[in-house]
Structure formats: structure tokens, C-alpha cells
C-alpha atoms as a PDB file:
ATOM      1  CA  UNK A   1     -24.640  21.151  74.174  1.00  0.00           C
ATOM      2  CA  UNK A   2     -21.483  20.345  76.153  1.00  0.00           C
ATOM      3  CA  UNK A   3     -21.162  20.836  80.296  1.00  0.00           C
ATOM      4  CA  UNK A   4     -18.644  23.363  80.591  1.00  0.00           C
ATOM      5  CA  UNK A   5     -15.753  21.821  82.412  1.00  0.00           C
ATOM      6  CA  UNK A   6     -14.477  23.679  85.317  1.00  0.00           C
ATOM      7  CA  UNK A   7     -12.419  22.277  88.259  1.00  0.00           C
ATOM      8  CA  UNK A   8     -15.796  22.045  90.498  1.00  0.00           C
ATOM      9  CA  UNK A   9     -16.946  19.496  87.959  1.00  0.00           C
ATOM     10  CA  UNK A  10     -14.101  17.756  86.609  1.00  0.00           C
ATOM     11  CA  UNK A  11     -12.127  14.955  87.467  1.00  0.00           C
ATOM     12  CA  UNK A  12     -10.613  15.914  91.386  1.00  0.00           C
ATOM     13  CA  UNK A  13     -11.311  19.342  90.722  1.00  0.00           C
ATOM     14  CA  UNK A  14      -9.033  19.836  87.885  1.00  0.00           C
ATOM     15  CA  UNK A  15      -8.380  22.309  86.012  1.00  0.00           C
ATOM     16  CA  UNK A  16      -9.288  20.248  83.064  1.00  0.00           C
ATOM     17  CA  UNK A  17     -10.527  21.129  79.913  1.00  0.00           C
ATOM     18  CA  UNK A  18     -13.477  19.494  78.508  1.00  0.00           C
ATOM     19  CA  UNK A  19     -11.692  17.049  75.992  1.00  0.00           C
ATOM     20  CA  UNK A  20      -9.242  16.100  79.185  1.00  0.00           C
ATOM     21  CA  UNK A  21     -11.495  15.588  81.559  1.00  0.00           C
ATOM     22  CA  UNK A  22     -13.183  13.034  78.878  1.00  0.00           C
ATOM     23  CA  UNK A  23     -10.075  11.578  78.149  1.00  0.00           C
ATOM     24  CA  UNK A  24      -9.716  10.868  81.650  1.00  0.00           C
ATOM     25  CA  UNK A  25     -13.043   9.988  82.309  1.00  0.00           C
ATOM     26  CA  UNK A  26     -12.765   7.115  79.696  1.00  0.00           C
ATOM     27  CA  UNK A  27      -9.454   5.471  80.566  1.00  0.00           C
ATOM     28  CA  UNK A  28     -10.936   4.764  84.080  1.00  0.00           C
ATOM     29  CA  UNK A  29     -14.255   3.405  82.462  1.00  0.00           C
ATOM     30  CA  UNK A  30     -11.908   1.166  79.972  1.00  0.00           C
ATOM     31  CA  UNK A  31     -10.134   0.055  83.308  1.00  0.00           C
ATOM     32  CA  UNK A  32     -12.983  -0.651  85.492  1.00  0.00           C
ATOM     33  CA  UNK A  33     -14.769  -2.495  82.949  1.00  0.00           C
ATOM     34  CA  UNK A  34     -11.472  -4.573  82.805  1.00  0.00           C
ATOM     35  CA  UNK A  35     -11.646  -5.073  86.270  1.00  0.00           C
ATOM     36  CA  UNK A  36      -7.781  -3.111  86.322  1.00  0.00           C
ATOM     37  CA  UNK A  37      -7.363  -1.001  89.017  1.00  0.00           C
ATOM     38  CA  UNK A  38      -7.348   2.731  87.324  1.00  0.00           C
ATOM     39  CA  UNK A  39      -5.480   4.956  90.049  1.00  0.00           C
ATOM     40  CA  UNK A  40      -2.394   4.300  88.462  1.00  0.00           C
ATOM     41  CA  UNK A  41       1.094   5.610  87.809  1.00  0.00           C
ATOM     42  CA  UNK A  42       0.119   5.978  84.205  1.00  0.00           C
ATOM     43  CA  UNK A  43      -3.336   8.016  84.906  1.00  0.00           C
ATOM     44  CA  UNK A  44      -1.054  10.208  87.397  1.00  0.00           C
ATOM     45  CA  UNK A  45       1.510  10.887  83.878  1.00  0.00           C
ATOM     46  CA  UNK A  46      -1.344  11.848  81.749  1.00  0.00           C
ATOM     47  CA  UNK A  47      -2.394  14.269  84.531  1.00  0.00           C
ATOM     48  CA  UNK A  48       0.907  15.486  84.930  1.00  0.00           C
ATOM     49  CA  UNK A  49       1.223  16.197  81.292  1.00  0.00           C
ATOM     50  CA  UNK A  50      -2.334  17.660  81.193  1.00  0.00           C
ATOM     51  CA  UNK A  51      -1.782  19.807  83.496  1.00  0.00           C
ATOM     52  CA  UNK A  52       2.107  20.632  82.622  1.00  0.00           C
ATOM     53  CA  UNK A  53       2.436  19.907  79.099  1.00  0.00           C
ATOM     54  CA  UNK A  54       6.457  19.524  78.008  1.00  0.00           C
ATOM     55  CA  UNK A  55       7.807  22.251  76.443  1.00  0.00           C
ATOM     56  CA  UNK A  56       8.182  21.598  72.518  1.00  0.00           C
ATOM     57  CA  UNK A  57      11.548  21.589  71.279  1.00  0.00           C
ATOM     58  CA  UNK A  58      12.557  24.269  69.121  1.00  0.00           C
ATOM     59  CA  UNK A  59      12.461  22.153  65.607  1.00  0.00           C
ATOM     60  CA  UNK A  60       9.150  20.536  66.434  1.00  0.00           C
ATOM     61  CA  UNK A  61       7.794  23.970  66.741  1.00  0.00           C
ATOM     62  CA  UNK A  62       9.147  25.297  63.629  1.00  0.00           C
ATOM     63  CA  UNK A  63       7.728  21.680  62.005  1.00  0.00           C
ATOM     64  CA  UNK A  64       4.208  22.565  62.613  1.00  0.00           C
ATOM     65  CA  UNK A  65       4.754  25.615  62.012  1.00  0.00           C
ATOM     66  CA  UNK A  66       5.869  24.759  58.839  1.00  0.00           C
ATOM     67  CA  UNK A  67       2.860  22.227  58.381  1.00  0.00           C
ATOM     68  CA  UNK A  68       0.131  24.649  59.264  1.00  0.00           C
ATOM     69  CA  UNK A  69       1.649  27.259  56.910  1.00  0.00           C
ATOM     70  CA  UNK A  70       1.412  24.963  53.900  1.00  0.00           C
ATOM     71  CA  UNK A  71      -2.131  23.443  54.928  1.00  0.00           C
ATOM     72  CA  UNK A  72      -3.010  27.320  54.667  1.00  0.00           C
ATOM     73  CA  UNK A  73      -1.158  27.533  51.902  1.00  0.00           C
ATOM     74  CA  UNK A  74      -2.575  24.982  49.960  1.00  0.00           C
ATOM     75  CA  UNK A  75      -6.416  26.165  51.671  1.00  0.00           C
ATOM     76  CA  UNK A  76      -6.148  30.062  49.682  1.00  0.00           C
ATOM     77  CA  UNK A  77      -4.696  27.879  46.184  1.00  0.00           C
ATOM     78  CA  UNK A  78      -8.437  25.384  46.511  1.00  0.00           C
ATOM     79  CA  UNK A  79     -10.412  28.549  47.126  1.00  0.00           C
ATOM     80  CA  UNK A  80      -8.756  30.479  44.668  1.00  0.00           C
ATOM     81  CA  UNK A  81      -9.697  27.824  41.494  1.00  0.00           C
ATOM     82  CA  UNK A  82     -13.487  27.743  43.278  1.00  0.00           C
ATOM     83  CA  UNK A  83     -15.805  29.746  40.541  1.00  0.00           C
ATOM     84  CA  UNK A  84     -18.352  32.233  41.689  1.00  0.00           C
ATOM     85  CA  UNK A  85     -21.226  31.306  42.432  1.00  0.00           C
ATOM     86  CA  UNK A  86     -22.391  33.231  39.545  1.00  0.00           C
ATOM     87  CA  UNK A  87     -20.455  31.209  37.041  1.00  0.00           C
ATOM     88  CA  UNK A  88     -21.876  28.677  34.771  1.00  0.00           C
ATOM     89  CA  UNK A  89     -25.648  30.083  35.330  1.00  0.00           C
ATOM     90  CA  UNK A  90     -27.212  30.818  31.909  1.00  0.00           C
ATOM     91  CA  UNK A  91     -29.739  33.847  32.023  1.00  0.00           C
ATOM     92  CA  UNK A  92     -32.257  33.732  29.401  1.00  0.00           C
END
């Protein structure tokens, strides 16, 4: 079972969520095992995004959108040609 991550627990009292405060857990373990110092411009960007994500623009919106509406799409079609479980049992 996963810890819950809450910002008494995550990384500087974050409000992380579980996968971020991972994510950010294992870039300083890659750096320290590199023997690269970790507190870094870069770690401060992926915090900043974590923690203010950049809006999406409009027409990468509507793209996923898009994308997720076929995958479901194309999900209902696959379950649709699935027989009964019934099906193909002989009774005798």
C-alpha cells in the first residue's frame, strides 16, 4: 500500500502528490549518486511546474480531447464484437 503524500511528508512540505513527490525524490537520488549537486535551477522548474502547471493551449486541449474520445471510441467497438460469455458453450 502507498504512504499517502501530504505536505507534512513530502518533499519541503509540498503539496505534492504521490507520483511528484517520487519524481522528485528520484532525480535527487540520480544526482547524488552522481555526485551532482541536486538543489538546482532545474529541480526548482519541475517544482514550479508541479505546483503551477502551464495552462494548455486551446488546440492541445481539443487534441486530447479528440484522442481520448476515439480511444473510447474504439474501447465500446472491442467490447461490442466480445461474445457472451454464454456463447460457444454446448449443453448436452
Amino acid at each position: 500500500m502507498m504512504k499517502e503524500s501530504l505536505p507534512t511528508n513530502t518533499f519541503r512540505g509540498l503539496p505534492l502528490t504521490p507520483e511528484q513527490d517520487s519524481e522528485i525524490r528520484h532525480y535527487i537520488h540520480v544526482k547524488e549518486r552522481s555526485g551532482i549537486p541536486w538543489d538546482t535551477p532545474e529541480l526548482a522548474a519541475m517544482l514550479a511546474d508541479m505546483l503551477d502547471p502551464p495552462e494548455l493551449a486551446f488546440e492541445e486541449r481539443q487534441s486530447i480531447d479528440d484522442s481520448m474520445e476515439a480511444e473510447h471510441a474504439t474501447a465500446q467497438e472491442g467490447a461490442d464484437d466480445v461474445p457472451p460469455p454464454e456463447a460457444g458453450r454446448h449443453t448436452t
